[in-house]
N, C-alpha and C. Protein backbone atom coordinates (compact mmCIF):
# COMPACT_ATOMS: atom_id res chain seq x y z
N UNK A 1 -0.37 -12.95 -11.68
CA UNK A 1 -0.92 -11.78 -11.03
C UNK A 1 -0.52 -11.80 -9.55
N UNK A 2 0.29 -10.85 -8.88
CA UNK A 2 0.65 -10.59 -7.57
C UNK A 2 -0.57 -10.75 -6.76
N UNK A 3 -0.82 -11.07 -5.50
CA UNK A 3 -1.44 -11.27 -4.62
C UNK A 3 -1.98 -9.78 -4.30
N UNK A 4 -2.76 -9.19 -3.50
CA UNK A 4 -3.93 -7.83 -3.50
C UNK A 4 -3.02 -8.01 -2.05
N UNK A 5 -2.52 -6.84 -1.36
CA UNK A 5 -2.16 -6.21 -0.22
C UNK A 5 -3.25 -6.35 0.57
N UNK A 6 -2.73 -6.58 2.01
CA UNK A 6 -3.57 -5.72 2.60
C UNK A 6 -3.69 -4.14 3.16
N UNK A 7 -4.53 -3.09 2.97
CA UNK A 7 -4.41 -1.98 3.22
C UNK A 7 -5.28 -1.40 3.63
N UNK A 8 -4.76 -0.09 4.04
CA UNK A 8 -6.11 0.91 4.87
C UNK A 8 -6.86 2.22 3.77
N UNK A 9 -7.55 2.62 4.51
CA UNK A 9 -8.58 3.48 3.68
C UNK A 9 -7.45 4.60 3.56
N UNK A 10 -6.81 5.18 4.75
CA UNK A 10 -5.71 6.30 4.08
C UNK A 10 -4.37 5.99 3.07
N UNK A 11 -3.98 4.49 3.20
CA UNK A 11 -3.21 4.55 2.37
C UNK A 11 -3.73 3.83 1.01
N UNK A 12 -4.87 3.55 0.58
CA UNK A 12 -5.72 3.85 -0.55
C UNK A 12 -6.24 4.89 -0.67
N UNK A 13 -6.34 5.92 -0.46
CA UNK A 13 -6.44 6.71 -1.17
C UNK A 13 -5.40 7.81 -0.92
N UNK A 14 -4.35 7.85 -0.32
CA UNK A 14 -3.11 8.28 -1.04
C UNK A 14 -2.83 7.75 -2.40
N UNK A 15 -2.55 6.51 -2.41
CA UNK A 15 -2.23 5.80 -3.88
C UNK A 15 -3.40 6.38 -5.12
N UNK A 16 -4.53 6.65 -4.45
CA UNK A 16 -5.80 6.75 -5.84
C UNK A 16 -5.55 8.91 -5.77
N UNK A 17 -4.78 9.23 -5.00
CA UNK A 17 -4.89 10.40 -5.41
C UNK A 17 -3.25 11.07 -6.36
N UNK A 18 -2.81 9.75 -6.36
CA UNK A 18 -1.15 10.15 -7.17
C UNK A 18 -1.99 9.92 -8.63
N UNK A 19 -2.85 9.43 -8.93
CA UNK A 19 -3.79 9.08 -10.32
C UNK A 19 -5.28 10.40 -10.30
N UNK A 20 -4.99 11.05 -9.86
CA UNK A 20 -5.81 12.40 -9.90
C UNK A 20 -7.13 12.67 -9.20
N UNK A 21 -7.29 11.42 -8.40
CA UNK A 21 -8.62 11.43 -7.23
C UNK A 21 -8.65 12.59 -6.32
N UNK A 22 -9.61 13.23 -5.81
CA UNK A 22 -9.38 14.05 -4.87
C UNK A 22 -10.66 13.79 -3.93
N UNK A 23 -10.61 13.81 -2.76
CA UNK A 23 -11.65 13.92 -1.71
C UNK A 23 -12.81 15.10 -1.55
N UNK A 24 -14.08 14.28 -1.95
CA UNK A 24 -14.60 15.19 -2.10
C UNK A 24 -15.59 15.71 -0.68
N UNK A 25 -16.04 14.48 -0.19
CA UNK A 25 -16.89 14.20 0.98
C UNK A 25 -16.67 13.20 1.53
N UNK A 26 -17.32 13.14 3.16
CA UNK A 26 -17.16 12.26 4.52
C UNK A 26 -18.46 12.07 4.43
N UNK A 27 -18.92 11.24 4.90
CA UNK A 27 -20.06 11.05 5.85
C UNK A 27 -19.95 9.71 6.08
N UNK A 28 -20.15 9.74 7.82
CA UNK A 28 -19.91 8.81 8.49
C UNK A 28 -18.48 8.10 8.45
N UNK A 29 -18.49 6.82 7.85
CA UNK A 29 -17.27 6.04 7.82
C UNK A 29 -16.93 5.83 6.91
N UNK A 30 -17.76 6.65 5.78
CA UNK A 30 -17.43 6.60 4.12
C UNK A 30 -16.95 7.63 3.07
N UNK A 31 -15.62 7.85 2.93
CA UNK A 31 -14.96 8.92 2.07
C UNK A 31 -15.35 8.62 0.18
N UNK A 32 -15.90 9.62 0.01
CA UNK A 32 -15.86 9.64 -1.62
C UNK A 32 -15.12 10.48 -1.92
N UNK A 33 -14.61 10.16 -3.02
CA UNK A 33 -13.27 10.72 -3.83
C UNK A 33 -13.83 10.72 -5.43
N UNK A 34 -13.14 11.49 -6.05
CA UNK A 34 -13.51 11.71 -8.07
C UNK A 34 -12.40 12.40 -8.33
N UNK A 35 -12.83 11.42 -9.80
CA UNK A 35 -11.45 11.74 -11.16
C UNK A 35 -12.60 12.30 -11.87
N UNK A 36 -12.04 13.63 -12.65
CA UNK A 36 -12.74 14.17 -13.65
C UNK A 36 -11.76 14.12 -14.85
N UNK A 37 -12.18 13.20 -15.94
CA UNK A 37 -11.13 12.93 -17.13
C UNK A 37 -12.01 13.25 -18.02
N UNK A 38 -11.56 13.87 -19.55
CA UNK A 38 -12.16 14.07 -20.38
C UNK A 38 -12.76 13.69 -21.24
N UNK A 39 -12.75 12.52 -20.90
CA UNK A 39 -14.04 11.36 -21.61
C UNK A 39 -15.41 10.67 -20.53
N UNK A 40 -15.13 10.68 -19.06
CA UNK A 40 -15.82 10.35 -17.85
C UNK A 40 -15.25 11.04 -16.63
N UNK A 41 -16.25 10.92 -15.70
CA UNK A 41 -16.27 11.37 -14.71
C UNK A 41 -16.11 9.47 -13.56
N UNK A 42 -14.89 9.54 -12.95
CA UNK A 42 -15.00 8.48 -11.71
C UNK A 42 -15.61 9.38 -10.42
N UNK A 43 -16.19 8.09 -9.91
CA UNK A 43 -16.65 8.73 -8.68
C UNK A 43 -16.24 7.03 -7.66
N UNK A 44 -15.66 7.35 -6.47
CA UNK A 44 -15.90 6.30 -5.52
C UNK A 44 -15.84 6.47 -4.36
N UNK A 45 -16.28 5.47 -3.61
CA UNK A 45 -16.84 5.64 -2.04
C UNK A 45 -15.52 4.40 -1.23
N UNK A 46 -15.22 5.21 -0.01
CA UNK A 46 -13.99 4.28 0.31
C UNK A 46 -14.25 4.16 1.45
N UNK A 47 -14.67 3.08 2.55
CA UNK A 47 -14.76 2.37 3.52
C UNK A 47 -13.29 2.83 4.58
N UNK A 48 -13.70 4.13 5.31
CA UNK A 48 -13.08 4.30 6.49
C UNK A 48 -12.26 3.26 7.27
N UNK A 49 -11.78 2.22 7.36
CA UNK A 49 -11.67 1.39 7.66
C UNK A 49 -10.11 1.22 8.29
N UNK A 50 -9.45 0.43 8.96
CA UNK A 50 -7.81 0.22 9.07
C UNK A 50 -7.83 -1.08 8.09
N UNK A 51 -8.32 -1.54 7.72
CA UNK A 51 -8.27 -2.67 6.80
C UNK A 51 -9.45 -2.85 5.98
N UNK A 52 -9.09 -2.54 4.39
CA UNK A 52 -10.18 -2.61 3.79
C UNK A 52 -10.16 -4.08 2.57
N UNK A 53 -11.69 -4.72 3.17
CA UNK A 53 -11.21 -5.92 2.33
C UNK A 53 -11.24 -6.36 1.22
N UNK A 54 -10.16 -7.41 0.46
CA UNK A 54 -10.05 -7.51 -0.25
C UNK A 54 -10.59 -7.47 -1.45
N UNK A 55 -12.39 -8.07 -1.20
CA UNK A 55 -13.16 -8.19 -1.98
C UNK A 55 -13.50 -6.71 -2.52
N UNK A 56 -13.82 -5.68 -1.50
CA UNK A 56 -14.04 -4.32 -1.51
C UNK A 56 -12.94 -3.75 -2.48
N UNK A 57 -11.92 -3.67 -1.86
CA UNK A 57 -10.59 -2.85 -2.64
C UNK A 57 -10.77 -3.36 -4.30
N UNK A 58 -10.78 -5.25 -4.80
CA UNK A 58 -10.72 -5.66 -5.69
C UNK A 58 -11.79 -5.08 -6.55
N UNK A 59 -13.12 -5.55 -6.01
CA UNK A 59 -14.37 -4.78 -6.94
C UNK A 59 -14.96 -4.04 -6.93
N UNK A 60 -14.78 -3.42 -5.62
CA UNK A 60 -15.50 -1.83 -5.53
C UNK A 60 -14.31 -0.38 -5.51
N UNK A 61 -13.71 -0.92 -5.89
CA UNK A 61 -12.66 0.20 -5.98
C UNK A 61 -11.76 -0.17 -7.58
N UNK A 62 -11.18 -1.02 -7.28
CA UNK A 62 -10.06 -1.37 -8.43
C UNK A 62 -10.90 -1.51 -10.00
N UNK A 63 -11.71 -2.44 -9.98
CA UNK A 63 -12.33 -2.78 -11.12
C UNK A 63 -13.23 -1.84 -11.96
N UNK A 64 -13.79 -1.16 -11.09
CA UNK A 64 -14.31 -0.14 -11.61
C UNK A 64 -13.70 1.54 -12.36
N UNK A 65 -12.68 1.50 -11.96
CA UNK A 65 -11.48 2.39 -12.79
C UNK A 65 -10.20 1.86 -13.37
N UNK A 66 -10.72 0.44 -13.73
CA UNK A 66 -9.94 -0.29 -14.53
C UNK A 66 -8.36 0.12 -14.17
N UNK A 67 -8.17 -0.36 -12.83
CA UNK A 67 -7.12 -0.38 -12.40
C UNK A 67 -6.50 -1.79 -12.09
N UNK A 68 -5.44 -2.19 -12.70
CA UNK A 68 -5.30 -3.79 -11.87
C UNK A 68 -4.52 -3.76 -10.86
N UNK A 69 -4.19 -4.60 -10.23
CA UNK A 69 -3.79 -5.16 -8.94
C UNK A 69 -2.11 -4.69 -9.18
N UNK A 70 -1.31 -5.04 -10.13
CA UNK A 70 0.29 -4.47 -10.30
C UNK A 70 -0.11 -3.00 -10.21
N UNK A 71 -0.46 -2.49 -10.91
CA UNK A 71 -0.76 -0.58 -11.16
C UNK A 71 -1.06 -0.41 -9.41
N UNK A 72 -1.88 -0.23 -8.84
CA UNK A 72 -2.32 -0.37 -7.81
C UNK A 72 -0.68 -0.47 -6.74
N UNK A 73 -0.25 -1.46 -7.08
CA UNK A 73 0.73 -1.79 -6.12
C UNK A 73 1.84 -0.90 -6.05
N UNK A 74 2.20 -0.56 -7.69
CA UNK A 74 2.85 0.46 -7.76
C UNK A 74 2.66 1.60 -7.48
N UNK A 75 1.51 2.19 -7.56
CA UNK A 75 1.23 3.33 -6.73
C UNK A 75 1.31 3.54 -4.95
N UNK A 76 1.12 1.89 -4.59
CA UNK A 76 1.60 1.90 -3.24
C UNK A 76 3.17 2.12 -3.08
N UNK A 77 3.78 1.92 -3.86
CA UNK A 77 5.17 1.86 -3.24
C UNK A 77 6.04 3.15 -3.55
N UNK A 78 5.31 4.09 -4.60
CA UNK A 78 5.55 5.00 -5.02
C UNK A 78 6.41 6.23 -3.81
C-alpha cells in the first residue's frame, strides 16, 4: 500500500469532486460536500486546512466512502 500524501483541503476536494462530490456548505473552517448514488447518500465534512492530516484524510474522509489510498492518489494526479 503506497504511503497517504500529504494534502490540502482544496486539492481534496478537487480529487473527491472528479468522483461526483459537490460542495454543498461552509461554515467556518469546515466545507461539506455529498455524493447522491442510487443506493446511498455520502455526506462529508472537510477541514479547511493547507494540510489536512493524515489520520483525518485516512478515516474521516477515505474510509468512509470506501475509497483506498491508490484510488485516492489517482484521482490526485488525474
Amino acid at each position: 500500500m503506497p504511503k497517504l500524501p500529504s494534502v490540502s483541503s482544496t486539492q481534496t476536494i478537487k480529487a473527491l469532486k472528479k468522483i461526483g462530490f459537490v460542495v454543498i456548505s461552509q461554515k467556518g473552517s469546515h466545507i461539506k460536500l455529498r455524493r447522491i448514488l442510487p443506493t446511498r447518500k455520502d455526506t462529508l465534512t472537510i477541514p479547511n486546512h493547507r494540510e489536512i492530516r493524515k489520520g483525518t484524510l485516512k478515516n474521516g474522509i477515505l474510509k468512509p466512502i470506501n475509497l483506498s489510498v491508490e484510488e485516492f492518489i489517482r484521482l490526485l494526479t488525474k
